[in-house]
N, C-alpha and C. Protein backbone atom coordinates (compact mmCIF):
# COMPACT_ATOMS: atom_id res chain seq x y z
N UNK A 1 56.29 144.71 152.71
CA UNK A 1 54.87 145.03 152.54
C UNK A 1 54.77 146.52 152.24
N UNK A 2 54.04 146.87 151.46
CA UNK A 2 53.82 148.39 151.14
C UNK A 2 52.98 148.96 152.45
N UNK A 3 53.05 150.43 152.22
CA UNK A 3 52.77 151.17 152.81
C UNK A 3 51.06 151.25 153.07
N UNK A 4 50.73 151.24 151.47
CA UNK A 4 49.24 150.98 151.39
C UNK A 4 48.47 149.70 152.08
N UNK A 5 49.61 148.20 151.93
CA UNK A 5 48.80 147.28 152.36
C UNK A 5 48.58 147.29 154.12
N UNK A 6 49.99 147.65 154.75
CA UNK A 6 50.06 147.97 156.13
C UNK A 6 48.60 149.00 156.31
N UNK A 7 48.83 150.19 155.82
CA UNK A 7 47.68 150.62 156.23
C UNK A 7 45.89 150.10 156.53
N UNK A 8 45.88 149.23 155.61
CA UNK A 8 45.27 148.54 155.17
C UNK A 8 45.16 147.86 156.17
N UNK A 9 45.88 146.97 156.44
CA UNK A 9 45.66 145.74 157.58
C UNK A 9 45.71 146.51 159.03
N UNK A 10 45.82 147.67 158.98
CA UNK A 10 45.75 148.11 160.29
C UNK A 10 44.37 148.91 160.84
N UNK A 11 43.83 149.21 159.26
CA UNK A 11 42.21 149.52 159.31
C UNK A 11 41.70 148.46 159.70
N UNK A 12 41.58 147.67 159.59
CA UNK A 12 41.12 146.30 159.58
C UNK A 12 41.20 145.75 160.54
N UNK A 13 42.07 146.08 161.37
CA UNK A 13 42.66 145.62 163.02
C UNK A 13 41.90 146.60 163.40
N UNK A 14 42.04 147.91 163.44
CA UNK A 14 41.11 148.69 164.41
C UNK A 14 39.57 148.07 164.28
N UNK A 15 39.26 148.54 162.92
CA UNK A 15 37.94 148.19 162.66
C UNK A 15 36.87 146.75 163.54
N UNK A 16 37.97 145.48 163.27
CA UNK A 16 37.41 144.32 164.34
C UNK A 16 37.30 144.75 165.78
N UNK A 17 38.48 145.81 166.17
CA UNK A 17 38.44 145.53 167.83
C UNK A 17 37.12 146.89 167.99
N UNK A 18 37.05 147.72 167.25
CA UNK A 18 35.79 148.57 167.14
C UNK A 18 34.35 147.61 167.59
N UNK A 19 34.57 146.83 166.39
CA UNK A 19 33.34 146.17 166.64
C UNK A 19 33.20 145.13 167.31
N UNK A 20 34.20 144.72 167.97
CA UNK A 20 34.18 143.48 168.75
C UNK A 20 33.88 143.81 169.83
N UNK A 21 34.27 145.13 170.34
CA UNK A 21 33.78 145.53 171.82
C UNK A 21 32.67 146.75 171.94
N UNK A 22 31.89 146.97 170.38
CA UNK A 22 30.91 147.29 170.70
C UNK A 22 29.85 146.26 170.85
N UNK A 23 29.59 145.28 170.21
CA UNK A 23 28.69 144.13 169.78
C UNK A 23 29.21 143.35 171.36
N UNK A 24 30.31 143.32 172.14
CA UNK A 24 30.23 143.33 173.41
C UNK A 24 29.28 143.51 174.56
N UNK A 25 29.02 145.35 174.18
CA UNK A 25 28.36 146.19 174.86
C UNK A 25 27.05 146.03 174.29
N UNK A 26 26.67 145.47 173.35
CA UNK A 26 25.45 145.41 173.09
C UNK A 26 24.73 146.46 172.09
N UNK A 27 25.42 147.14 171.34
CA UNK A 27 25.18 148.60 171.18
C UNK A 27 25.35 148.47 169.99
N UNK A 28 24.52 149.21 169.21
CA UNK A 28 24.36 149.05 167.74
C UNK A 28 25.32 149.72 166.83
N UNK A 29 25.47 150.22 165.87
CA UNK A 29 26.46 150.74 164.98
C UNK A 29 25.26 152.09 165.28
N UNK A 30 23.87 151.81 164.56
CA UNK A 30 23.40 153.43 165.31
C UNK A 30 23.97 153.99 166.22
N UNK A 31 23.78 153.44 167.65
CA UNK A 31 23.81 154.01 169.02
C UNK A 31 25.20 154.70 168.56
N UNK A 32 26.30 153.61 168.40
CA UNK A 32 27.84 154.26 168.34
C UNK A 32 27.92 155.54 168.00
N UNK A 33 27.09 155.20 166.19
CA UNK A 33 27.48 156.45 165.42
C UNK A 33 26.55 157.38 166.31
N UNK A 34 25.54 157.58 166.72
CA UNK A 34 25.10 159.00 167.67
C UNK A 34 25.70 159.48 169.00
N UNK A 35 26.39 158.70 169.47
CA UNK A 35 27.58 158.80 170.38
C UNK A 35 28.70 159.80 169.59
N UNK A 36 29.06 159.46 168.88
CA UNK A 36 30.07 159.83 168.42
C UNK A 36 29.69 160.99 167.12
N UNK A 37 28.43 161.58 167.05
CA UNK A 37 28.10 162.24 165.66
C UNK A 37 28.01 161.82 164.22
N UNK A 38 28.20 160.31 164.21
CA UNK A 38 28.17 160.04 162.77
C UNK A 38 26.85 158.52 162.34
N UNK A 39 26.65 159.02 160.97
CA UNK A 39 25.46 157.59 160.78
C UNK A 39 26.21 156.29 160.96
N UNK A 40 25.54 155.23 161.07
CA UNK A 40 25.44 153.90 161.04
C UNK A 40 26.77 153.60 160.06
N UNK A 41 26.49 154.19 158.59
CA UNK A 41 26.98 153.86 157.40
C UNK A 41 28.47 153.82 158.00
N UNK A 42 28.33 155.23 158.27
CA UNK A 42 30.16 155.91 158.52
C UNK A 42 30.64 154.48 159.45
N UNK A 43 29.75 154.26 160.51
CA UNK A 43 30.07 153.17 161.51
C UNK A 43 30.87 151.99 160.78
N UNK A 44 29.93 151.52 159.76
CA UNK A 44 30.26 150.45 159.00
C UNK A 44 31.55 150.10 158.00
N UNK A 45 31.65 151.55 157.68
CA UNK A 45 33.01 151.80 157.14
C UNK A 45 34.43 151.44 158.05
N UNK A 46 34.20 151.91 158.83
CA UNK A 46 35.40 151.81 159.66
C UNK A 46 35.43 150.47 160.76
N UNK A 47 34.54 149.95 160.93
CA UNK A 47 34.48 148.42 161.30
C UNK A 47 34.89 147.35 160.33
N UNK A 48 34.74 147.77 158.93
CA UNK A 48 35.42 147.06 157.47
C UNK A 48 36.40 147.62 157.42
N UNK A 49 37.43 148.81 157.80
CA UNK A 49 38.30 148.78 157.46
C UNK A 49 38.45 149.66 156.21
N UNK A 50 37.68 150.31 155.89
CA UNK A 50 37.53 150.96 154.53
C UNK A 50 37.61 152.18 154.40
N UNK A 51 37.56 152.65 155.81
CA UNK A 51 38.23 154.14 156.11
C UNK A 51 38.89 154.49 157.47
N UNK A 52 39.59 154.68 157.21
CA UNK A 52 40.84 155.40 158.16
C UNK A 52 39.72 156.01 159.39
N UNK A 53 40.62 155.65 160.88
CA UNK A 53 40.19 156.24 161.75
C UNK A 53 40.94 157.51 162.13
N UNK A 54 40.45 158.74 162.12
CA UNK A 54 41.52 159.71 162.71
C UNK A 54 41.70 159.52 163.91
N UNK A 55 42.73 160.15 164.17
CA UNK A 55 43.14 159.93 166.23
C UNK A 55 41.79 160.69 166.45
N UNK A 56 41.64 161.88 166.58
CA UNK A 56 40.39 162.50 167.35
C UNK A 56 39.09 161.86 167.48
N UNK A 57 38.60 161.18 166.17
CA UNK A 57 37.67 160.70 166.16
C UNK A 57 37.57 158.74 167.55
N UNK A 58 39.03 158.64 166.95
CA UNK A 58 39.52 157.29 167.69
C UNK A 58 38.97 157.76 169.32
N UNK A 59 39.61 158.52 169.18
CA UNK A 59 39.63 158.94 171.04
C UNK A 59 37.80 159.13 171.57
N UNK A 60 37.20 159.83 170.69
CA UNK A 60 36.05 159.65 171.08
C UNK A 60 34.91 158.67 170.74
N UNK A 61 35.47 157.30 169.92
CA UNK A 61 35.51 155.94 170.27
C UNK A 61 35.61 155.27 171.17
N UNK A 62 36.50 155.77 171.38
CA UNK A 62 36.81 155.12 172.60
C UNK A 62 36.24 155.26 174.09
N UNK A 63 35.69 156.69 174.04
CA UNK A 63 34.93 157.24 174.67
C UNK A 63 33.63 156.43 174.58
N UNK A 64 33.15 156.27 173.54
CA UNK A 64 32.03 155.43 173.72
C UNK A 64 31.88 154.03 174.14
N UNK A 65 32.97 153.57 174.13
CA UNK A 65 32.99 152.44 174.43
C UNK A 65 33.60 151.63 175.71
N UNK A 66 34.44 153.03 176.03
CA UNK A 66 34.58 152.63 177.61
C UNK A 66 35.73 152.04 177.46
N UNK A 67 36.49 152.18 177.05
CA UNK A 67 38.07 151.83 176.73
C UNK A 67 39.39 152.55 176.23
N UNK A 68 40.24 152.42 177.10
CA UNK A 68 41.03 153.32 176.58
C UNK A 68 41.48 153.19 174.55
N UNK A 69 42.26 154.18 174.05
CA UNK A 69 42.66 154.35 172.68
C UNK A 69 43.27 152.99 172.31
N UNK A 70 44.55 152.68 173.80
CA UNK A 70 45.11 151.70 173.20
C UNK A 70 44.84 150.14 172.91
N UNK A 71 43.44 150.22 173.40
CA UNK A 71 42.83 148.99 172.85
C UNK A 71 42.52 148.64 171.69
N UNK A 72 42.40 149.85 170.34
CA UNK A 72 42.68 149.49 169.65
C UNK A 72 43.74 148.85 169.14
N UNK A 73 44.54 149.21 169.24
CA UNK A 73 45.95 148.66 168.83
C UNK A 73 46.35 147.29 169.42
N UNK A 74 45.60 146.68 170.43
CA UNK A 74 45.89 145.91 171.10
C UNK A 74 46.28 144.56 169.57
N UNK A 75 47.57 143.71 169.86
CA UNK A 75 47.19 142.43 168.90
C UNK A 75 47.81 142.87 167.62
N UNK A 76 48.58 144.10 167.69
CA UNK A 76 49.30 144.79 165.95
C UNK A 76 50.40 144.34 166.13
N UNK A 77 50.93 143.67 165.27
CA UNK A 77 52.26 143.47 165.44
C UNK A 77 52.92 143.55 163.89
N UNK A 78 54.46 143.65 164.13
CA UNK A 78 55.55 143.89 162.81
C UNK A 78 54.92 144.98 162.27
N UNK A 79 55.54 146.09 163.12
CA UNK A 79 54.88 147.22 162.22
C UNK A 79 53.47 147.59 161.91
N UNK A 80 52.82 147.19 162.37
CA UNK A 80 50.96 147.57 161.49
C UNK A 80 50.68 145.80 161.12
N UNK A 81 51.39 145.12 160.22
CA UNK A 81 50.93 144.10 159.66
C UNK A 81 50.46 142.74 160.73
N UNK A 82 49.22 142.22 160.39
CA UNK A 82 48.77 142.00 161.86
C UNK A 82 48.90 140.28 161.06
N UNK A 83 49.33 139.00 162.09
CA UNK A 83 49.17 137.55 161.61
C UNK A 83 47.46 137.07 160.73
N UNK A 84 47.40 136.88 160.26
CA UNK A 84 46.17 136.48 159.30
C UNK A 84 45.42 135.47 160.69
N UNK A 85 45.86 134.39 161.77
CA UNK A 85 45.28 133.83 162.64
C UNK A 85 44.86 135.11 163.37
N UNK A 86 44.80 136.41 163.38
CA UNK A 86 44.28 137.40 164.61
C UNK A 86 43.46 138.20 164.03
N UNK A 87 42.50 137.50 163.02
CA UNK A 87 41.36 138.15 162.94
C UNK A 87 40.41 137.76 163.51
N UNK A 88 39.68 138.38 163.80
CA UNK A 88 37.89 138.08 164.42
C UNK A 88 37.19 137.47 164.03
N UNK A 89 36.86 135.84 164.73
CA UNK A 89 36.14 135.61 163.97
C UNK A 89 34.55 135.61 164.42
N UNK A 90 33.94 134.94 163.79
CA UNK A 90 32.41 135.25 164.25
C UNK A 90 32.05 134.48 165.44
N UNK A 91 32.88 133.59 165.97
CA UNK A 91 32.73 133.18 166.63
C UNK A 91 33.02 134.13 168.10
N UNK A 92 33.95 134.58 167.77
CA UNK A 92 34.46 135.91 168.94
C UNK A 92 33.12 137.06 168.82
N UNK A 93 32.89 137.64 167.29
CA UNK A 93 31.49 138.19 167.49
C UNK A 93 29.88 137.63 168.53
N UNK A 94 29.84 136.42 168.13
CA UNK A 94 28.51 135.61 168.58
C UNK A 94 28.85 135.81 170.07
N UNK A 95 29.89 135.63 170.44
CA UNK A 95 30.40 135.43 172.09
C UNK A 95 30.01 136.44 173.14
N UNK A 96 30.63 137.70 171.86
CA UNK A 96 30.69 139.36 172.17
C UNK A 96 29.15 139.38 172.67
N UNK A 97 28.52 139.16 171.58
CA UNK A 97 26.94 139.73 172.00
C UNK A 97 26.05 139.04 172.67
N UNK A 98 26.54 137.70 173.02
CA UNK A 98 26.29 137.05 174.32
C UNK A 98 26.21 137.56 175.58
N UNK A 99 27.98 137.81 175.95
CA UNK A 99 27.95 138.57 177.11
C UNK A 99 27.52 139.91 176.92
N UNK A 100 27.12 141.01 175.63
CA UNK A 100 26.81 141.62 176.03
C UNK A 100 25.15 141.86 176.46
N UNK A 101 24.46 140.71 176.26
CA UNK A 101 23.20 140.40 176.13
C UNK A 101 23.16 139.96 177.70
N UNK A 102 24.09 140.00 178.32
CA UNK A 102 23.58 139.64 180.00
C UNK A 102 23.20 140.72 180.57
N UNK A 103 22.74 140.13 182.23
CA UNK A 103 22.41 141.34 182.71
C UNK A 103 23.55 141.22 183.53
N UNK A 104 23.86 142.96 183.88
CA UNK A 104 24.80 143.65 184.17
C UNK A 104 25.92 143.02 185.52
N UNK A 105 25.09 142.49 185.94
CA UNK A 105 25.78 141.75 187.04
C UNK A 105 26.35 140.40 186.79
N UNK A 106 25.73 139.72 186.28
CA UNK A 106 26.65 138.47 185.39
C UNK A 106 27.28 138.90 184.49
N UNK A 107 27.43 139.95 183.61
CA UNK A 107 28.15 140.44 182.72
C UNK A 107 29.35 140.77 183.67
N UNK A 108 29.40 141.83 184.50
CA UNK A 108 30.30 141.87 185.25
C UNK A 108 31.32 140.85 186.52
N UNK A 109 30.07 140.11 186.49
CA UNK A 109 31.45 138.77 187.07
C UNK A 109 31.78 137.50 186.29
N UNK A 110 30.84 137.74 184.74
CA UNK A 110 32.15 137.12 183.77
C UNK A 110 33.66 137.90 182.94
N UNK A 111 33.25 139.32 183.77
CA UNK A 111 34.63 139.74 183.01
C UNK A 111 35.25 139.72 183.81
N UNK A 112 34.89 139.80 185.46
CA UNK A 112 35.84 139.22 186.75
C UNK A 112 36.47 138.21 186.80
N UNK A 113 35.87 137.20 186.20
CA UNK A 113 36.19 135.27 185.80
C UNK A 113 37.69 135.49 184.92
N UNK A 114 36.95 136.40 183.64
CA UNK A 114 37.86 136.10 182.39
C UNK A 114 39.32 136.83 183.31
N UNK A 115 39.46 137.81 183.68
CA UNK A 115 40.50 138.59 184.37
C UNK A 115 41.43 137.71 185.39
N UNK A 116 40.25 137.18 185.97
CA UNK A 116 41.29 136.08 186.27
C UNK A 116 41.71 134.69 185.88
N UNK A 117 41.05 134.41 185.18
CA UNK A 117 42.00 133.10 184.70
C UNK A 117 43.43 133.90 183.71
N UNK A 118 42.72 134.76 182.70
CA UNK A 118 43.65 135.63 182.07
C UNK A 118 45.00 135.93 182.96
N UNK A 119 44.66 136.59 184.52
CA UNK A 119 45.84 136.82 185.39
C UNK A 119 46.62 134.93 185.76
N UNK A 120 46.13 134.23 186.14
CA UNK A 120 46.22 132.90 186.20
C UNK A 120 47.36 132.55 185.10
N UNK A 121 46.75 132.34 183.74
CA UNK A 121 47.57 131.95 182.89
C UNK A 121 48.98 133.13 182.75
N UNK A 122 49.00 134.30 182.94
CA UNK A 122 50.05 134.77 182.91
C UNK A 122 51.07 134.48 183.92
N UNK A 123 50.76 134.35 185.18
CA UNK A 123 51.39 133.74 186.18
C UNK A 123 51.84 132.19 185.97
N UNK A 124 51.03 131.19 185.54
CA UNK A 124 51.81 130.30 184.71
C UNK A 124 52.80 130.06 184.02
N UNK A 125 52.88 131.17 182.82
CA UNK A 125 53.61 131.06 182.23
C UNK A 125 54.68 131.97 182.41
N UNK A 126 55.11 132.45 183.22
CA UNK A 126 55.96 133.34 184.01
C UNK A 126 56.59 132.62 184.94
């Protein structure tokens, strides 16, 4: 795979988990981009994948969102090039802004739930 397409698919990986765990939080591509100093547009770019995230900027992404850096990366594999089954689909979006559409206390003991079955199944399969 070239250099360009890796890059490529790795915009594209950040970009989903960008927006998968803002549309989580409930929070618009506005809100983000004024969090972070930039318009909507810029937002949109880099949730498509269409421009490169710098680390600095990443980090204070991340900042907004309440997650560490390496959650982006979470799900990259062979180098940058990510399986075509590990994209986002809208269905993972619709979900996102479900829970993030709760109130704060059921939001928070469905991510208690998910944590643990998540811990559950790893212990399973271990």
């Amino acid at each position: 795979m070239s250099a360009i397409l890796e890059n490529t698919a790795i915009n594209q990986h950040i970009g989903a988990r960008i927006r998968t765990r803002r549309a989580l939080l409930g929070m618009s591509q506005e809100k983000l981009g004024e969090a972070i100093g930039l318009t909507f547009q810029q937002v949109q770019k880099y949730e498509k994948g269409m421009n490169s995230v710098a680390a600095p900027r990443l980090y204070h992404i991340a900042q907004a969102l309440d997650v560490p850096v390496s959650f982006f990366f979470d799900g990259l594999c062979d180098g940058g090039a990510r399986h075509p089954e590990d994209k986002v689909s809208i269905v993972d979006i619709e979900t996102a802004k479900a829970i993030g559409g709760m109130e704060p206390g059921v939001r928070d003991a469905f991510r208690s739930l998910a944590r643990t079955l998540k811990t559950s199944q790893q212990n399973a399969a271990a």
